[in-house]
N, C-alpha and C. Protein backbone atom coordinates (compact mmCIF):
# COMPACT_ATOMS: atom_id res chain seq x y z
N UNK A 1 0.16 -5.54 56.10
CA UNK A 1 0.62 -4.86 54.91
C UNK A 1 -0.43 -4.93 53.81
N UNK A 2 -1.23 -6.26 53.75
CA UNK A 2 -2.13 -5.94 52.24
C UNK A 2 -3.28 -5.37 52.73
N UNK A 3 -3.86 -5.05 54.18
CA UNK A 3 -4.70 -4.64 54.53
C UNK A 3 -4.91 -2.64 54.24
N UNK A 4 -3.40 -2.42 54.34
CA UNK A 4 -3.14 -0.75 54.04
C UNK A 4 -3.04 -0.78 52.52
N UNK A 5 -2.61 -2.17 51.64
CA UNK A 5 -2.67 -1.97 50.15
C UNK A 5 -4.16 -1.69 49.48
N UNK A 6 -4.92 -2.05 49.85
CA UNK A 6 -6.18 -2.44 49.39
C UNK A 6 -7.13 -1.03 49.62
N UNK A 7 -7.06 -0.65 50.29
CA UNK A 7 -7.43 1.27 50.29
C UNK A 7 -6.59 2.00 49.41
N UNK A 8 -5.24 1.63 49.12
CA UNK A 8 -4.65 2.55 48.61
C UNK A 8 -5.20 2.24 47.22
N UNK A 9 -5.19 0.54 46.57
CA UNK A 9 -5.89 0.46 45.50
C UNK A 9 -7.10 1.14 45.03
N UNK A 10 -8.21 0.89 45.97
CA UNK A 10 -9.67 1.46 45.40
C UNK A 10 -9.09 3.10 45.40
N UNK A 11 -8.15 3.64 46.41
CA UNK A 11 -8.19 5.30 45.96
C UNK A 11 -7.58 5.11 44.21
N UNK A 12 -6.91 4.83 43.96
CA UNK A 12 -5.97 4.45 42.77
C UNK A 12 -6.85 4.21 41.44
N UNK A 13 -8.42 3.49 42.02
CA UNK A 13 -9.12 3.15 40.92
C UNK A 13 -9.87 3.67 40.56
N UNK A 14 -10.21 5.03 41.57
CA UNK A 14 -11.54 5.91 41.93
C UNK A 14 -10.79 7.31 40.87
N UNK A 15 -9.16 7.47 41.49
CA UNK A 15 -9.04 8.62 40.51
C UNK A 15 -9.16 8.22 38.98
N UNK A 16 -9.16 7.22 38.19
CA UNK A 16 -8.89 6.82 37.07
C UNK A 16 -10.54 6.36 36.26
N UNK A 17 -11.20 6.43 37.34
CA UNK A 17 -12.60 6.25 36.73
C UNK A 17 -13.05 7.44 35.96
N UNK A 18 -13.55 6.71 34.52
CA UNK A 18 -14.54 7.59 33.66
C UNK A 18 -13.34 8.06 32.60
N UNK A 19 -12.04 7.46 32.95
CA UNK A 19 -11.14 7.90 32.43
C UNK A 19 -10.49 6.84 30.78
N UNK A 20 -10.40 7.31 29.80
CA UNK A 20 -10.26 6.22 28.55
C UNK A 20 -9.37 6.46 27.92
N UNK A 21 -7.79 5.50 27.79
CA UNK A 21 -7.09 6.08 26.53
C UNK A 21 -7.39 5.24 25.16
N UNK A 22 -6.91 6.32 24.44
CA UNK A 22 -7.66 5.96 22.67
C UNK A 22 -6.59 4.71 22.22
N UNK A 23 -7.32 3.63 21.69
CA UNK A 23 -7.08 3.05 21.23
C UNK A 23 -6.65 3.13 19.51
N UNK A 24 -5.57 2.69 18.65
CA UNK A 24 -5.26 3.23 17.73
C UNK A 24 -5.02 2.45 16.79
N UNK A 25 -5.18 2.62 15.49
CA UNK A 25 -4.78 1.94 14.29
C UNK A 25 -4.90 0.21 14.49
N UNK A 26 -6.49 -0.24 15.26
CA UNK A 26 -6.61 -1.28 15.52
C UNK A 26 -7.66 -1.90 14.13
N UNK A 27 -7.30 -3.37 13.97
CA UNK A 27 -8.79 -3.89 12.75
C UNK A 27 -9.70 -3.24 12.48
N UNK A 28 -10.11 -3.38 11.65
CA UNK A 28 -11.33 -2.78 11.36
C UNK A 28 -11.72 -1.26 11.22
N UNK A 29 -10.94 -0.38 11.82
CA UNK A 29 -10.85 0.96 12.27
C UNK A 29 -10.79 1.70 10.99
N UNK A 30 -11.71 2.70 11.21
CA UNK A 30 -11.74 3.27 9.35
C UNK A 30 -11.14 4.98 9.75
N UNK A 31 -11.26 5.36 8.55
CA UNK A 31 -10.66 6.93 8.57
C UNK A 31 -11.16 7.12 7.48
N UNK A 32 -11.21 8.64 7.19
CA UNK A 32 -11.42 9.56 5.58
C UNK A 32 -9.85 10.32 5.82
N UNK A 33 -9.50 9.81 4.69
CA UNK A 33 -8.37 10.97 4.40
C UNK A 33 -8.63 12.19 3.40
N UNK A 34 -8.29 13.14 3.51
CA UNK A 34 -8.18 14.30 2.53
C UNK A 34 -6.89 14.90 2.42
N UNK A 35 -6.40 15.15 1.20
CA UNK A 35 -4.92 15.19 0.64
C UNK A 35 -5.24 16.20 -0.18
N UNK A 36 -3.70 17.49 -0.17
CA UNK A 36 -3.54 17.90 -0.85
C UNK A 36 -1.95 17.89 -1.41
N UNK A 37 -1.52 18.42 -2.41
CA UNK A 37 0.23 17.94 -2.81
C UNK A 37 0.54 18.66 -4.08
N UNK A 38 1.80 19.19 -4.29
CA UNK A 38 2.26 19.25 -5.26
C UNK A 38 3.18 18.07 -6.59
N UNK A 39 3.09 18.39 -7.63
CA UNK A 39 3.64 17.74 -8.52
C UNK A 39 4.51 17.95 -9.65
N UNK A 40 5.16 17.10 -9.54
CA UNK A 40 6.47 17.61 -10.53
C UNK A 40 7.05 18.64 -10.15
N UNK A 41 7.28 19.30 -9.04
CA UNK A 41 7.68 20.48 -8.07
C UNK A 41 7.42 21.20 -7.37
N UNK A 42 6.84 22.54 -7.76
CA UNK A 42 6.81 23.03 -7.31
C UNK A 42 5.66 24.28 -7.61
N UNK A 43 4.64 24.20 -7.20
CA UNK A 43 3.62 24.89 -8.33
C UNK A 43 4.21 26.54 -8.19
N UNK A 44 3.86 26.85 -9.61
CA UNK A 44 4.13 28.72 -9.49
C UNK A 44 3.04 29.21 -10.71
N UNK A 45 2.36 30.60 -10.50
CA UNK A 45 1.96 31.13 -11.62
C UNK A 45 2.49 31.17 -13.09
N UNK A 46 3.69 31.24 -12.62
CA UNK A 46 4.81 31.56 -13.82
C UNK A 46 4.50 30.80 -15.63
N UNK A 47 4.40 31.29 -16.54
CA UNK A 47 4.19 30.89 -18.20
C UNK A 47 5.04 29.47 -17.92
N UNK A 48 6.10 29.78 -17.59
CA UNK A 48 7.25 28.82 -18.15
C UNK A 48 7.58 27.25 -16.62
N UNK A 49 6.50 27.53 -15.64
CA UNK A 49 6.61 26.20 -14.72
C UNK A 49 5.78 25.13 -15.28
N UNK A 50 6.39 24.19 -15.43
CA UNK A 50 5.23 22.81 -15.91
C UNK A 50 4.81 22.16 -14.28
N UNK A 51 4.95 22.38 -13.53
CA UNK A 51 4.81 21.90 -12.48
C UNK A 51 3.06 21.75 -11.81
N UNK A 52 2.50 21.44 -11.07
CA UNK A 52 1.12 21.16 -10.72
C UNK A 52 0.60 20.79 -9.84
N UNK A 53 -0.44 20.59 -9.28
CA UNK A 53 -1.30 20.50 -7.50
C UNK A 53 -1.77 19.45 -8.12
N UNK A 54 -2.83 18.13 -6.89
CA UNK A 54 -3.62 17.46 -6.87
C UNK A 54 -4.04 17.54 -5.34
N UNK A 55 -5.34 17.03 -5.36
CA UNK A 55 -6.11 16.49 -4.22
C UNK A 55 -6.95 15.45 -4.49
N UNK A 56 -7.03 14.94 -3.36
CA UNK A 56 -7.66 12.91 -2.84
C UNK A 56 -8.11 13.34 -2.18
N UNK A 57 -9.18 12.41 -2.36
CA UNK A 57 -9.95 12.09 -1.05
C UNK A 57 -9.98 10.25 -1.08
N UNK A 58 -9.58 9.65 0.31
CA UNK A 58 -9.63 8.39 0.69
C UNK A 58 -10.23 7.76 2.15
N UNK A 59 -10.82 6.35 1.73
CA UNK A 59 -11.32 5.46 3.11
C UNK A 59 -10.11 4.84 3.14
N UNK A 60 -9.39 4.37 4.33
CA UNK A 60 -8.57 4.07 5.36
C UNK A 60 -9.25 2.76 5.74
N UNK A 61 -8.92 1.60 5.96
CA UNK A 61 -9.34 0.47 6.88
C UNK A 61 -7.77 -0.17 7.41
N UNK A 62 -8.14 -0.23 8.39
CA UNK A 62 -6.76 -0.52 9.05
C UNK A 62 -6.71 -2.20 9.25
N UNK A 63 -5.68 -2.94 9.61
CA UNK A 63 -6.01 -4.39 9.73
C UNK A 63 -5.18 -4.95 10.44
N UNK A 64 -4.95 -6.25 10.72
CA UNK A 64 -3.77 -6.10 11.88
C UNK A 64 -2.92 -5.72 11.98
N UNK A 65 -1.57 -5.46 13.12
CA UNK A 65 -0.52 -5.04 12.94
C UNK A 65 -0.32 -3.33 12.51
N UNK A 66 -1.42 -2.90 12.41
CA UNK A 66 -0.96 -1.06 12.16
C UNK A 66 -0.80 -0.78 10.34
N UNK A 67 -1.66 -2.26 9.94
CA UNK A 67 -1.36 -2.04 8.33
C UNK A 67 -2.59 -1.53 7.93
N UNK A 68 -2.81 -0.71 6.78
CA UNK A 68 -4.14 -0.63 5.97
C UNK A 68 -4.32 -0.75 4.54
N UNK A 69 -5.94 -0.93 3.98
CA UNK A 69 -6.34 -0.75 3.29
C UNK A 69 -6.64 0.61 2.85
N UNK A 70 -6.19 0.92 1.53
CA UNK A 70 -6.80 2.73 1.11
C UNK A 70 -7.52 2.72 0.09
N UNK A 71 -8.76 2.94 -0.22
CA UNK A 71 -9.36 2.89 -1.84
C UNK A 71 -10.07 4.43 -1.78
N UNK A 72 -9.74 5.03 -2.49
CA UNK A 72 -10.05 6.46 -2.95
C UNK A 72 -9.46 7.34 -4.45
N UNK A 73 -10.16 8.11 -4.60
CA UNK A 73 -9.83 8.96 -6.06
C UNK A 73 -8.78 10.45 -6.09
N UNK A 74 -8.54 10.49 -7.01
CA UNK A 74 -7.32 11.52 -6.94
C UNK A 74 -7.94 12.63 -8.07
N UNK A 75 -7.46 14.02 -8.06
CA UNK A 75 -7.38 14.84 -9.26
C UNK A 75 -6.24 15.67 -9.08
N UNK A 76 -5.35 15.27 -10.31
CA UNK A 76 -3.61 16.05 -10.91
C UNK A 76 -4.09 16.44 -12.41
N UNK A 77 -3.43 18.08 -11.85
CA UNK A 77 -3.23 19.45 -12.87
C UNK A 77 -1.39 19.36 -12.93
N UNK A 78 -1.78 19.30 -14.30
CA UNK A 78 -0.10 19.39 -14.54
C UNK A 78 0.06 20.34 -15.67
N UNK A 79 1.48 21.27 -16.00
CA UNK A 79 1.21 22.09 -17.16
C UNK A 79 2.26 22.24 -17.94
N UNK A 80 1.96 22.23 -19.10
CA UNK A 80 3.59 22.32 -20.06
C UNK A 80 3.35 23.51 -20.28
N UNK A 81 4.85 24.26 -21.07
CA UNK A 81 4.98 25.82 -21.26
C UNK A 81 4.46 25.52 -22.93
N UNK A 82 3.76 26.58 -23.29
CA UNK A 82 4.07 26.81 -24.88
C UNK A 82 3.61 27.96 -25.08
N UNK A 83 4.71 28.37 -25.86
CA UNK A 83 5.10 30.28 -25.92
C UNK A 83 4.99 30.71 -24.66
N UNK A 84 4.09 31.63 -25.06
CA UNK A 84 3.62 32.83 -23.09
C UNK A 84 2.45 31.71 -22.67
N UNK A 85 2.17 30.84 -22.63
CA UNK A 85 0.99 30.26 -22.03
C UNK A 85 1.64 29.03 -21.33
N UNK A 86 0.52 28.35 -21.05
CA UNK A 86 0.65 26.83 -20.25
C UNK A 86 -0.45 25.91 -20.75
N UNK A 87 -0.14 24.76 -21.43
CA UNK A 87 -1.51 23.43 -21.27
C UNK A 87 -1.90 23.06 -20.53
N UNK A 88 -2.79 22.79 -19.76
CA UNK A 88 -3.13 22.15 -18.49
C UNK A 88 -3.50 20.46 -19.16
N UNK A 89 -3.07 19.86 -18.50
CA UNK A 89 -3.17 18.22 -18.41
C UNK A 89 -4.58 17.86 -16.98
N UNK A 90 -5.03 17.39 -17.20
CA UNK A 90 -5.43 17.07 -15.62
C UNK A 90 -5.72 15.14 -16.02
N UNK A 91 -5.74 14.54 -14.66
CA UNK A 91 -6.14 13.35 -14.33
C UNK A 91 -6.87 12.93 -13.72
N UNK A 92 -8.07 12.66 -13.84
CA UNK A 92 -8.70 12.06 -13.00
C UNK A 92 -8.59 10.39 -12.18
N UNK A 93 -8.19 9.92 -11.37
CA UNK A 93 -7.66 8.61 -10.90
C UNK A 93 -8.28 8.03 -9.64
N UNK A 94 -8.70 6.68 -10.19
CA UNK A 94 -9.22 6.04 -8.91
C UNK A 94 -7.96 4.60 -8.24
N UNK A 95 -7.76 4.80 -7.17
CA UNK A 95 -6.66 4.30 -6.43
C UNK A 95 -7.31 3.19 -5.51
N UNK A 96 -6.57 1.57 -5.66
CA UNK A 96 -7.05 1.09 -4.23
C UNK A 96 -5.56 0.76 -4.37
N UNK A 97 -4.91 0.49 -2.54
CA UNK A 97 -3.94 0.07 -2.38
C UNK A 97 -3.62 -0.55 -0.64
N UNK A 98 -2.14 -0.65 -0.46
CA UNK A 98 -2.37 -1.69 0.73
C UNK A 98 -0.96 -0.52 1.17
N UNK A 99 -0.96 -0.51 2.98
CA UNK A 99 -0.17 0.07 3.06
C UNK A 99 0.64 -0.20 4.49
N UNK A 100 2.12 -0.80 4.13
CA UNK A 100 2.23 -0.94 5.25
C UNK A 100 2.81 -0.33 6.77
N UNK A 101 2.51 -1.24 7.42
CA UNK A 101 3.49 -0.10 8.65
C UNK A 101 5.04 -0.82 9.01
N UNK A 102 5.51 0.56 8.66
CA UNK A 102 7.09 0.48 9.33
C UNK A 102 7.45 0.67 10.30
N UNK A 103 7.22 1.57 10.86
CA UNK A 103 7.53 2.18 12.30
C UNK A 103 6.41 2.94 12.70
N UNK A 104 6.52 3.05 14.09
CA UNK A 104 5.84 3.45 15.01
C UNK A 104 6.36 4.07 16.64
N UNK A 105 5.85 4.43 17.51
CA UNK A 105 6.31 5.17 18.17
C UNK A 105 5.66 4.05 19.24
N UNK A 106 6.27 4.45 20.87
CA UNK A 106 5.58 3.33 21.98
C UNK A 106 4.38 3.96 22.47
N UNK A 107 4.01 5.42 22.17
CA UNK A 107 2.50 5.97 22.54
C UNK A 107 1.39 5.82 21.53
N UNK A 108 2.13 5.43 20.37
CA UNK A 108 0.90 5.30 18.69
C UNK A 108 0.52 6.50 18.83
N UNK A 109 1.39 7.46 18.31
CA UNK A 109 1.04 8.60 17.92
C UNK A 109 1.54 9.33 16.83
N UNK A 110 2.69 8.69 16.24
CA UNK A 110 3.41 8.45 15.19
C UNK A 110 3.57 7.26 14.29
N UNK A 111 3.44 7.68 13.14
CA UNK A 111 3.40 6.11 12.05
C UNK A 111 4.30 6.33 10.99
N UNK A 112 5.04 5.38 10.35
CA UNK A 112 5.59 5.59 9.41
C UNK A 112 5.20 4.36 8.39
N UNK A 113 4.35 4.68 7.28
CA UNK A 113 3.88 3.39 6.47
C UNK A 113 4.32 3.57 4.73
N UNK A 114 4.66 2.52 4.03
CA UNK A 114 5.16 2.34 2.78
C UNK A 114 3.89 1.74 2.12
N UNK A 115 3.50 2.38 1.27
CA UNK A 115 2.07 1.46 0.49
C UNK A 115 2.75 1.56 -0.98
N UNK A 116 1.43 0.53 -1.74
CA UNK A 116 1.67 -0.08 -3.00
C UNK A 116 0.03 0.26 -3.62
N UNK A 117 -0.07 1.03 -4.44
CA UNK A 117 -1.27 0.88 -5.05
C UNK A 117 -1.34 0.73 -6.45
N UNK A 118 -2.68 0.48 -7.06
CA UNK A 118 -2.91 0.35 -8.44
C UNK A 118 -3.90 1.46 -8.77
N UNK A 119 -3.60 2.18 -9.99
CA UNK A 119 -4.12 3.38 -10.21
C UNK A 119 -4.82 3.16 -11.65
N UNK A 120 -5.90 3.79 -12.01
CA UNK A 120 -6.39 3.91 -13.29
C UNK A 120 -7.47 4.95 -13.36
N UNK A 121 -7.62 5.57 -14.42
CA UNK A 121 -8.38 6.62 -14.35
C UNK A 121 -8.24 7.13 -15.76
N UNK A 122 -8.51 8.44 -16.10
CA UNK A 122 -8.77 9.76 -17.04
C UNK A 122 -8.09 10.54 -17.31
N UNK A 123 -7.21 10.79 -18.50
CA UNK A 123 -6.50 11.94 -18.89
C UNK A 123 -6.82 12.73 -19.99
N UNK A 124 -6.95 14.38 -19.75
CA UNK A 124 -7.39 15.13 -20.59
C UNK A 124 -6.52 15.81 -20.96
N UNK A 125 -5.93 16.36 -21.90
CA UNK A 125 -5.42 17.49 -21.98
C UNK A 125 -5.83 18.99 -22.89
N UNK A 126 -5.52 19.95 -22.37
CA UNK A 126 -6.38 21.00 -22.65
C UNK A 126 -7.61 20.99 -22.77
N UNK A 127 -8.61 20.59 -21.65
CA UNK A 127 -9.70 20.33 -22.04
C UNK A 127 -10.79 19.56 -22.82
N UNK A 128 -9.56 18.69 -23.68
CA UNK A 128 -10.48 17.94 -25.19
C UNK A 128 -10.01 19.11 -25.66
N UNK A 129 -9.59 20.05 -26.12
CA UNK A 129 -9.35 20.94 -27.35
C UNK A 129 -8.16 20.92 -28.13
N UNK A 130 -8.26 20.68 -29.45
CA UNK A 130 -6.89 20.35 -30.26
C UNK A 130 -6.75 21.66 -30.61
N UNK A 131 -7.39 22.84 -31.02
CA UNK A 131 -6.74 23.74 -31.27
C UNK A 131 -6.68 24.89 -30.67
N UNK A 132 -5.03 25.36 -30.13
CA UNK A 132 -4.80 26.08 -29.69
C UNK A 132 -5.06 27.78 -30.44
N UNK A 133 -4.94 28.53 -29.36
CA UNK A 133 -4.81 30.25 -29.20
C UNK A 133 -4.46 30.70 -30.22
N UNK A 134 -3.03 30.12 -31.06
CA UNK A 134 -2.46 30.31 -32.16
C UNK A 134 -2.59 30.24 -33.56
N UNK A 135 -3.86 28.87 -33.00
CA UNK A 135 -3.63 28.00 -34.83
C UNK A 135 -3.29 26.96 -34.63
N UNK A 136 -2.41 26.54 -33.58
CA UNK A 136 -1.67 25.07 -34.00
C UNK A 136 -2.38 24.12 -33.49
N UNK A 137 -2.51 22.87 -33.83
CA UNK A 137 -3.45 21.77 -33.14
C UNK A 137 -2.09 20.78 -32.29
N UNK A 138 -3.35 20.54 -31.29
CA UNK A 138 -2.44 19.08 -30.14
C UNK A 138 -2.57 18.30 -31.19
N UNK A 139 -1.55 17.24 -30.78
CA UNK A 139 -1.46 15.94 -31.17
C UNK A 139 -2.03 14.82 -29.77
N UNK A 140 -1.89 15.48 -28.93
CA UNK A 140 -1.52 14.79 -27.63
C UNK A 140 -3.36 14.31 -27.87
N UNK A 141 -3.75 13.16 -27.19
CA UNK A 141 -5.76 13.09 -27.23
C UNK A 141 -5.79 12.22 -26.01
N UNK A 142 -6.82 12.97 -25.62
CA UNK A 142 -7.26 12.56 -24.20
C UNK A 142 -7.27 10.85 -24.04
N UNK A 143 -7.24 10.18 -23.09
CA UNK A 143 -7.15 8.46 -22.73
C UNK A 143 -7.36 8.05 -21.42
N UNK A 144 -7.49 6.87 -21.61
CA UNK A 144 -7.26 6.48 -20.14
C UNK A 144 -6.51 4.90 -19.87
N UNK A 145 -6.20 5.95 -18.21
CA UNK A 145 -4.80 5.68 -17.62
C UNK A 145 -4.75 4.25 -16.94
N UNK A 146 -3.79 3.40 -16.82
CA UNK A 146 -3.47 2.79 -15.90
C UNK A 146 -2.24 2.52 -15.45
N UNK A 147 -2.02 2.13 -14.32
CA UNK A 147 -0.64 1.97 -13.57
C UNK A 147 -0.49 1.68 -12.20
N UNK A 148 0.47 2.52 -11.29
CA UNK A 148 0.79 2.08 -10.07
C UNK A 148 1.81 3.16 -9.46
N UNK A 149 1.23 3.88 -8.28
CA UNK A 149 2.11 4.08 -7.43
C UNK A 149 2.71 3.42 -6.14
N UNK A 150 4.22 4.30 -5.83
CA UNK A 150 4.51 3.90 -4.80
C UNK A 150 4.47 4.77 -3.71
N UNK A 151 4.28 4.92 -1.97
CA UNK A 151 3.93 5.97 -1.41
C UNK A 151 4.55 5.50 0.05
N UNK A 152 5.42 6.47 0.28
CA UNK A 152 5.85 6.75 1.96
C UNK A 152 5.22 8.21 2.50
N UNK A 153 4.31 7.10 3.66
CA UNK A 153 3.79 8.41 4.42
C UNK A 153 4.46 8.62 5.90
N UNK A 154 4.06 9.45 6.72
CA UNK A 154 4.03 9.60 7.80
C UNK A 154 2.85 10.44 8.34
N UNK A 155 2.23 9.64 9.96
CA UNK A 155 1.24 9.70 10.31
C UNK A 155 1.63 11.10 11.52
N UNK A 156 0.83 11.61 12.33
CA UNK A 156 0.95 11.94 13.65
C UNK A 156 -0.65 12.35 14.40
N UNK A 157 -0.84 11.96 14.89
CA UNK A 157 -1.99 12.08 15.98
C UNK A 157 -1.99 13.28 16.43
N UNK A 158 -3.21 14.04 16.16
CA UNK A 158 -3.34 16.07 16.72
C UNK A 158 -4.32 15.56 17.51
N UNK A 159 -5.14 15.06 17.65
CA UNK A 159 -6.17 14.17 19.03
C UNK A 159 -6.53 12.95 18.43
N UNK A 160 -7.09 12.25 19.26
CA UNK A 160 -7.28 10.60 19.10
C UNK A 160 -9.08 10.39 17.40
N UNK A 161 -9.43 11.50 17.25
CA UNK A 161 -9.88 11.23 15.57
C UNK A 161 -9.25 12.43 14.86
N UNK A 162 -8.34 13.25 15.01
CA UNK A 162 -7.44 13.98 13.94
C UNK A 162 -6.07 13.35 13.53
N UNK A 163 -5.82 13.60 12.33
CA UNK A 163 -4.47 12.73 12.24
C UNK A 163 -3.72 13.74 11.23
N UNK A 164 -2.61 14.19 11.59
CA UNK A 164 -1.85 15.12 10.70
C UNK A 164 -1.22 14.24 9.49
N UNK A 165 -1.33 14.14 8.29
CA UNK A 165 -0.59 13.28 7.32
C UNK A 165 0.73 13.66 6.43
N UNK A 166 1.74 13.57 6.16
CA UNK A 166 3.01 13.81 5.21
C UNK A 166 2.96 12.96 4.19
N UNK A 167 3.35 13.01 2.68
CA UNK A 167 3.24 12.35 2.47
C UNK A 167 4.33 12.34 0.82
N UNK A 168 4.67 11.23 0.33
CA UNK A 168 5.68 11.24 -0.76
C UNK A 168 5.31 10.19 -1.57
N UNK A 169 4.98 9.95 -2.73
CA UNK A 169 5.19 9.44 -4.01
C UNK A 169 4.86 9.60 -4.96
N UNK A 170 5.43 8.16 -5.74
CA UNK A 170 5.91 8.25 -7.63
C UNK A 170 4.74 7.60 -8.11
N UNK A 171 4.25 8.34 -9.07
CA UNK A 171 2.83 7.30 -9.94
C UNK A 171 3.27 7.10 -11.17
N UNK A 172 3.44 5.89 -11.28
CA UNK A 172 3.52 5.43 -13.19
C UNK A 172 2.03 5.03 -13.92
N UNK A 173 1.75 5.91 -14.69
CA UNK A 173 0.91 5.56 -15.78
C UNK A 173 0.95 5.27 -16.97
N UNK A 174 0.73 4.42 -17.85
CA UNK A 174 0.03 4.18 -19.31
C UNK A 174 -1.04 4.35 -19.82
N UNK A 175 -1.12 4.67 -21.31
CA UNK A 175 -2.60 4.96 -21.62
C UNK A 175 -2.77 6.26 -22.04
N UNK A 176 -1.97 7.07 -21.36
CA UNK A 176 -2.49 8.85 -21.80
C UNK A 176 -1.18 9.50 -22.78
N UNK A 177 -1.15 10.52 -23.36
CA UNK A 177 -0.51 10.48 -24.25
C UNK A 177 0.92 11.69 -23.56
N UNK A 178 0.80 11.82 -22.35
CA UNK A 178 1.80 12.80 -21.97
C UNK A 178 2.86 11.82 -20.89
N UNK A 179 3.56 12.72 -20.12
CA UNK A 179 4.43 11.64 -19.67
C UNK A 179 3.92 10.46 -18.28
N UNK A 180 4.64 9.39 -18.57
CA UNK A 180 4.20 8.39 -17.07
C UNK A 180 4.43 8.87 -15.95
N UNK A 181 5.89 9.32 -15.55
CA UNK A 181 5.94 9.44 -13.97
C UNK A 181 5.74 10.78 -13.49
N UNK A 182 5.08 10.54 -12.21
CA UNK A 182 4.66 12.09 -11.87
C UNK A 182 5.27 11.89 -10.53
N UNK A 183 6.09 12.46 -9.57
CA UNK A 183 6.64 12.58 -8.09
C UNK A 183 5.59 13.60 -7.39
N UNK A 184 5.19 13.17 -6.46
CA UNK A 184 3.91 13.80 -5.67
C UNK A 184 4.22 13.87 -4.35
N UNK A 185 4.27 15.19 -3.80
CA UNK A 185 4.44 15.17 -2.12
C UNK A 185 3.36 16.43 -1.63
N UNK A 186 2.76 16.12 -0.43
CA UNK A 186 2.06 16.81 -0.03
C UNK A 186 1.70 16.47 1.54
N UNK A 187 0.60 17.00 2.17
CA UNK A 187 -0.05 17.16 3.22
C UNK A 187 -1.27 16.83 3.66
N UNK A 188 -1.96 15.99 4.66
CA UNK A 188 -3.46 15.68 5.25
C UNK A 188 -3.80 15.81 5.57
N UNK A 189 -5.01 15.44 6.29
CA UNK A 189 -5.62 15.05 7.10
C UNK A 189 -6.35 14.04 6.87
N UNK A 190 -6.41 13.13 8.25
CA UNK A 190 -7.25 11.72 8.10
C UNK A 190 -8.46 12.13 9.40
N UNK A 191 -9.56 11.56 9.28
CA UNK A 191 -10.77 12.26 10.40
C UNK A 191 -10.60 10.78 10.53
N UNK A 192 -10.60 9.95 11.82
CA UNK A 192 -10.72 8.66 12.17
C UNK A 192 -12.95 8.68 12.83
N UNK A 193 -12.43 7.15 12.07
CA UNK A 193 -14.40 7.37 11.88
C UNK A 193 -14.82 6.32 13.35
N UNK A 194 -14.27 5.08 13.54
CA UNK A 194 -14.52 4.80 14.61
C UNK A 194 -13.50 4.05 15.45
């Protein structure tokens, strides 16, 4: 009997040669993420939406257990109505944070992770310009920010270095003269580097 096993093995080992599955979300393992998202709703052309876009770009280091490190920068356009027009706000923000993993799938091709970061950065509004179209001057003057978001993502694997990203959270800031919380959800991609 182990004499007929032992051919059947080497055939068994011969089809599987040259053959590698990807290893995933192990130490050390880095990624670039690129993010895009809406804020405060729902963006529209419209005079009267205060609503607004941002995009990130972030390094990924993963560490044991399917957890990571994220340190990367953000830019949020946000807009209030006044009369027929809109202010634009923007932020500039640099983010490091830790993020963990919740769930996962038994192929690692799915992730579900909760992170915690600390945020600080740049707020402008209208450009630096106090006086408006009309005549009237801002009160509001540019500053800078600090604070903290909170963030539930979800991962999914499109091949073993593409990674489809989802993603949801709340950023509290101080420092700038418009409002703290901003709700942010959007979409990724992570390029896995090695």
């Amino acid at each position: 009997m182990r004499k007929s096993l032992f051919p059947l093995f080497v055939v068994t080992l011969t089809l599987f040669a040259g053959q590698a599955h990807a290893q995933r979300c192990l130490p050390k393992m880095k990624g670039i993420r690129l993010t895009a998202g809406m804020a405060d709703g729902f963006y529209a052309k419209s005079a009267s939406n205060n609503t607004g876009y941002s995009f990130g770009a972030s390094l990924a280091t993963y560490t044991k257990g399917g957890h990571q490190w994220v340190l990367g920068a953000e830019y949020l356009r946000r807009y209030h109505p006044y009369r027929d027009s809109r202010i634009p706000v923007e932020q500039f923000t640099g983010e490091g944070g830790f993020f963990f993993g919740v769930l996962s799938d038994g192929s690692k091709t799915f992730f579900l992770s909760a992170g915690v970061s600390a945020v600080a950065g740049y707020e402008t509004v209208n450009g630096g310009k106090k006086l408006l179209f009309d005549g009237s001057t801002l009160r509001n003057k540019d500053g800078f920010l600090y604070g903290g978001a909170v963030t539930l993502q979800a991962e999914t694997y499109l091949t073993d270095r593409l990674v489809l990203l989802f993603y949801g959270r709340e950023r509290c800031l101080w420092g700038g003269s418009t409002e703290r919380f901003h709700a942010q959800y959007g979409v990724g991609l992570k390029i896995m580097l090695d």
